[in-house]
Structures are given as structure tokens and as C-alpha cells.
N, C-alpha and C. Protein backbone atom coordinates (compact mmCIF):
# COMPACT_ATOMS: atom_id res chain seq x y z
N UNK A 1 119.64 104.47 66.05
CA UNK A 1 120.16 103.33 65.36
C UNK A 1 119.40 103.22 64.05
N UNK A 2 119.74 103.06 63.10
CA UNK A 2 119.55 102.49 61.73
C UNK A 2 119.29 101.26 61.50
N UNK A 3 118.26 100.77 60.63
CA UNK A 3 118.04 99.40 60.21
C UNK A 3 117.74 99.00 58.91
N UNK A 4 118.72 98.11 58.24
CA UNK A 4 118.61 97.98 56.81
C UNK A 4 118.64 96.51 56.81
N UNK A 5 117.41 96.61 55.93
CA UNK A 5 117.60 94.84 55.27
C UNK A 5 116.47 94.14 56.01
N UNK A 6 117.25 92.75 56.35
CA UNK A 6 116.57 91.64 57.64
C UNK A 6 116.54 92.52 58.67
N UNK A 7 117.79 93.24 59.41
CA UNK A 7 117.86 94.14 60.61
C UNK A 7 116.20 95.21 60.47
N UNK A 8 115.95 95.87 59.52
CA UNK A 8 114.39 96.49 59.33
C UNK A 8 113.41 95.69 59.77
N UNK A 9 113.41 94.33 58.55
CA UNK A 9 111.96 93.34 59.01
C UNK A 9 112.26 92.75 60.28
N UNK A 10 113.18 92.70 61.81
CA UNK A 10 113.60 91.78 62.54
C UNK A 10 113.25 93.37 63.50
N UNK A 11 113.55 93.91 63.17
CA UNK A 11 113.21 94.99 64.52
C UNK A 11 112.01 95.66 64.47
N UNK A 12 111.33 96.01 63.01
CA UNK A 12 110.09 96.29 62.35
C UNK A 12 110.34 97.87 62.04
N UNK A 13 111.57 98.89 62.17
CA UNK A 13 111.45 100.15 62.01
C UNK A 13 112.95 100.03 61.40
N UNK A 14 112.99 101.22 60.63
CA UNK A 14 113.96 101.48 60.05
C UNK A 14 115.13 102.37 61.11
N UNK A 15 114.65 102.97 61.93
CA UNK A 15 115.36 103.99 62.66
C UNK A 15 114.51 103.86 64.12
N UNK A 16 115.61 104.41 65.14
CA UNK A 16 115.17 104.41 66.22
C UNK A 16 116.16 105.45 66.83
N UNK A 17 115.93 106.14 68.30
CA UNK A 17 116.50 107.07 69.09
C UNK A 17 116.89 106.28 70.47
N UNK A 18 117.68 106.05 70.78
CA UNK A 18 117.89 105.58 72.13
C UNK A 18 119.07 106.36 72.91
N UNK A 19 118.40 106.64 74.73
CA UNK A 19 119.29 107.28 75.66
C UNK A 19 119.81 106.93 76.32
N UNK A 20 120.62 106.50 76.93
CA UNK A 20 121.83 105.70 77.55
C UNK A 20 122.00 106.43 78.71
N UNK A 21 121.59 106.07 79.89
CA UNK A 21 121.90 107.12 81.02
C UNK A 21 123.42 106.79 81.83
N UNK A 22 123.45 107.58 82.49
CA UNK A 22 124.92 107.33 83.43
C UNK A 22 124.75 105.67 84.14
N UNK A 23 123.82 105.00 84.67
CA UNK A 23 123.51 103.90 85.29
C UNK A 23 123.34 102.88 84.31
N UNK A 24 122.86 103.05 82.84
CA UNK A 24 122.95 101.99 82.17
C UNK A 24 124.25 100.96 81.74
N UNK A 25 123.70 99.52 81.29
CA UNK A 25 124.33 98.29 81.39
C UNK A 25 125.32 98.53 79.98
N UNK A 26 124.21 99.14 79.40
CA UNK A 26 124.81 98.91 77.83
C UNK A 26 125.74 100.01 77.35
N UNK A 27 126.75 99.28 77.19
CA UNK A 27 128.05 100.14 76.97
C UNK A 27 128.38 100.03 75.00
N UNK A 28 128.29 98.52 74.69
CA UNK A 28 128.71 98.78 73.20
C UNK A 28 127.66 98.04 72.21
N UNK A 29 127.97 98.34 71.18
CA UNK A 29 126.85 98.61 69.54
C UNK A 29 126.23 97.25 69.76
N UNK A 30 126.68 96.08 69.87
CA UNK A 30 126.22 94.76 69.60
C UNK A 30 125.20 94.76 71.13
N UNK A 31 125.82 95.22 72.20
CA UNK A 31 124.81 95.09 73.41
C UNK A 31 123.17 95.93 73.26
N UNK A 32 123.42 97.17 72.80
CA UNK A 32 122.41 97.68 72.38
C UNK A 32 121.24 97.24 71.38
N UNK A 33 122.02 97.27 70.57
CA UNK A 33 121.08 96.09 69.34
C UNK A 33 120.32 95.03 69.61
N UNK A 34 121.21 94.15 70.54
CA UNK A 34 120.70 92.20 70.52
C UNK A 34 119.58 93.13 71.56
N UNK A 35 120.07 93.94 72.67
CA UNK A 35 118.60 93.83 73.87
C UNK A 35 117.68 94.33 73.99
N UNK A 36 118.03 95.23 72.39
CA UNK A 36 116.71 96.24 72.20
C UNK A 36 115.56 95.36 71.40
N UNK A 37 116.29 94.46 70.52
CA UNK A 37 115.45 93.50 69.30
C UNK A 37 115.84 92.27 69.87
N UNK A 38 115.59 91.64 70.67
CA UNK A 38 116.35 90.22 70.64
C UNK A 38 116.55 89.51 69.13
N UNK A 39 115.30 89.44 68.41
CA UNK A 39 114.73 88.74 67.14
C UNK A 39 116.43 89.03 66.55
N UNK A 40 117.13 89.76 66.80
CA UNK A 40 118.30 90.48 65.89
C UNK A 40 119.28 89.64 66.32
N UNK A 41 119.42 88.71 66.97
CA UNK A 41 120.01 88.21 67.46
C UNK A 41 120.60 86.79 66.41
N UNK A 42 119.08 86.47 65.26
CA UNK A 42 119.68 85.65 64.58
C UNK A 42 120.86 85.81 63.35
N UNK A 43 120.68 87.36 63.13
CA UNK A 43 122.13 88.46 62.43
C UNK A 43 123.52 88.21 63.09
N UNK A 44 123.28 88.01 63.76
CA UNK A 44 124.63 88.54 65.25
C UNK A 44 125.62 88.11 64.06
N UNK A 45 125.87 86.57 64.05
CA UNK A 45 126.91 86.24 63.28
C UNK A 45 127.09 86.33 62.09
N UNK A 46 126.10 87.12 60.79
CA UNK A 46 126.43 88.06 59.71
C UNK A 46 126.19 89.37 59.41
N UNK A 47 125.59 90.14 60.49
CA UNK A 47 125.83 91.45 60.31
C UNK A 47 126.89 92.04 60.75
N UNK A 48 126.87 93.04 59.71
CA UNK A 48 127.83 93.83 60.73
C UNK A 48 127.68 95.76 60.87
N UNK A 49 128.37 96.18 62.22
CA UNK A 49 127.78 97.33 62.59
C UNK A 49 128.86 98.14 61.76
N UNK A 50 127.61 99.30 61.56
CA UNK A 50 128.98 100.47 61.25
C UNK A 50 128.38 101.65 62.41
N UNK A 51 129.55 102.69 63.16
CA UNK A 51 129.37 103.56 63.52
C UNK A 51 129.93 104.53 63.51
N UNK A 52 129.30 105.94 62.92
CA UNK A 52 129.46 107.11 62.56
C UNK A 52 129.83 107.02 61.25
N UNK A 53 129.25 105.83 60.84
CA UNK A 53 129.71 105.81 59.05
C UNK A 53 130.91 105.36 58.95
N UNK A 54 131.17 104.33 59.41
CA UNK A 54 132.63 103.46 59.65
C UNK A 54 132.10 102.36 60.21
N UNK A 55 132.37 101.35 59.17
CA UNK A 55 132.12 99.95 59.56
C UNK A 55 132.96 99.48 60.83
N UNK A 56 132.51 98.77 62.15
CA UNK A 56 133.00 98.65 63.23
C UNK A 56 132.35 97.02 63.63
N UNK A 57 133.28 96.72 64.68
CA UNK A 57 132.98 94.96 64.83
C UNK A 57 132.15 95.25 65.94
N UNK A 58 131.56 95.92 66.54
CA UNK A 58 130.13 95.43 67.86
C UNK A 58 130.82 95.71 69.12
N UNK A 59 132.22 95.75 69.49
CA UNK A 59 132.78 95.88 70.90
C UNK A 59 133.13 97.02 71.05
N UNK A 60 132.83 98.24 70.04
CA UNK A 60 133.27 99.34 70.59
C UNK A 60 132.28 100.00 71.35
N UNK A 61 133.15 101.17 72.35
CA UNK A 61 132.23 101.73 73.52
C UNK A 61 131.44 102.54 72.69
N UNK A 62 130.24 103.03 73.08
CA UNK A 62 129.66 104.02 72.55
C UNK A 62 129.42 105.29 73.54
N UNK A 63 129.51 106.19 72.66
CA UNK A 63 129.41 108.12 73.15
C UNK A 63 128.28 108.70 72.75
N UNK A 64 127.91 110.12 73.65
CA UNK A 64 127.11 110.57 73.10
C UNK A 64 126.83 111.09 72.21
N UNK A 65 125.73 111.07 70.97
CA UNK A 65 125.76 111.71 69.82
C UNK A 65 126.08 110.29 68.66
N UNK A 66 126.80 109.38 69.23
CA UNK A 66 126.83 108.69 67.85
C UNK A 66 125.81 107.40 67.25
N UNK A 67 126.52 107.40 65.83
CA UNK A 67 125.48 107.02 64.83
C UNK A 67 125.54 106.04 64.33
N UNK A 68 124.47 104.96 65.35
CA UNK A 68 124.87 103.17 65.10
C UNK A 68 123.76 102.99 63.83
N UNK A 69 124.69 101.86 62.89
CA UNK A 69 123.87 100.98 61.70
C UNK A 69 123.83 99.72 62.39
N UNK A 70 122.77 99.28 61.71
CA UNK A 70 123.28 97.44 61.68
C UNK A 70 122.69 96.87 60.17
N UNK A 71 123.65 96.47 59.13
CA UNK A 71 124.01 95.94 58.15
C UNK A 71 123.93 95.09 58.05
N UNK A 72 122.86 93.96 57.63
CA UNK A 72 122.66 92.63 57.06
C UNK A 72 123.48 92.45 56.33
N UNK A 73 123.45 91.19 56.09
CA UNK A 73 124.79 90.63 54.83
C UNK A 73 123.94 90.82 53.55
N UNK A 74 124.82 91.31 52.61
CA UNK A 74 124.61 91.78 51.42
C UNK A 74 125.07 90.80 50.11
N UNK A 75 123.74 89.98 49.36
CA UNK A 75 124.46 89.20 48.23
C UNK A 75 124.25 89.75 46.97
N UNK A 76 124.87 89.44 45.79
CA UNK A 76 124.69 89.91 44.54
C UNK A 76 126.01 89.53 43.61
N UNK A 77 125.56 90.29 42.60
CA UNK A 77 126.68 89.98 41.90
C UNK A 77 126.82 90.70 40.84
């Protein structure tokens, strides 16, 4: 998983590796995230995930091999 932004300072690493065995709970992007960092939890309702380099809303299943972000909200102008 990837971490940019607040998602970096809220989890404290930019990147991480996680294995998902046949018995595990966690099936999609938003489940993984909130229970790996809880702290990430105060994002929930403005980040948003992308996976495999495709912005995605948090309920999709995840497979092996793929490549979760989590994207703070972005201001500027």
C-alpha cells in the first residue's frame, strides 16, 4: 500500500507490503487501510483509494499482486 499526504503522517510510512492469507477477514481496500492504521480512519470520508493506478471507491475486492494508494484530499489552485 502507498501513502501520500495526511495518509503518510497518519500511518508514519510511505509504503508498506501486506499478505492476505486464505483465512483472512479483509477482503477490500478501505478494510485493509482503516485496520492496519486506525489513525486513517479520520480520511475515510475524504480520501480516496486508487488501485492498480485507477482511482476506486474502497469496496472493491482485492487480488493478489495488486497495487493499493490511499490519496488525501488535494487543495490548490
Amino acid at each position: 500500500m502507498l501513502y501520500f499526504g495526511q495518509a503518510r503522517d497518519e500511518s508514519g510510512r510511505a509504503e508498506e507490503a501486506f499478505s492476505l492469507d486464505a483465512g483472512s477477514t479483509i477482503r477490500t481496500l478501505a478494510e485493509l487501510a482503516m485496520k492496519e492504521h486506525p489513525a486513517l480512519l479520520r480520511l475515510r470520508a475524504t480520501a480516496k483509494f486508487a488501485l492498480n493506478e485507477e482511482i476506486a471507491g474502497g469496496s472493491e475486492t482485492l487480488e493478489d499482486g495488486d497495487v493499493v494508494a490511499l490519496l488525501p484530499p488535494v487543495a490548490g489552485g
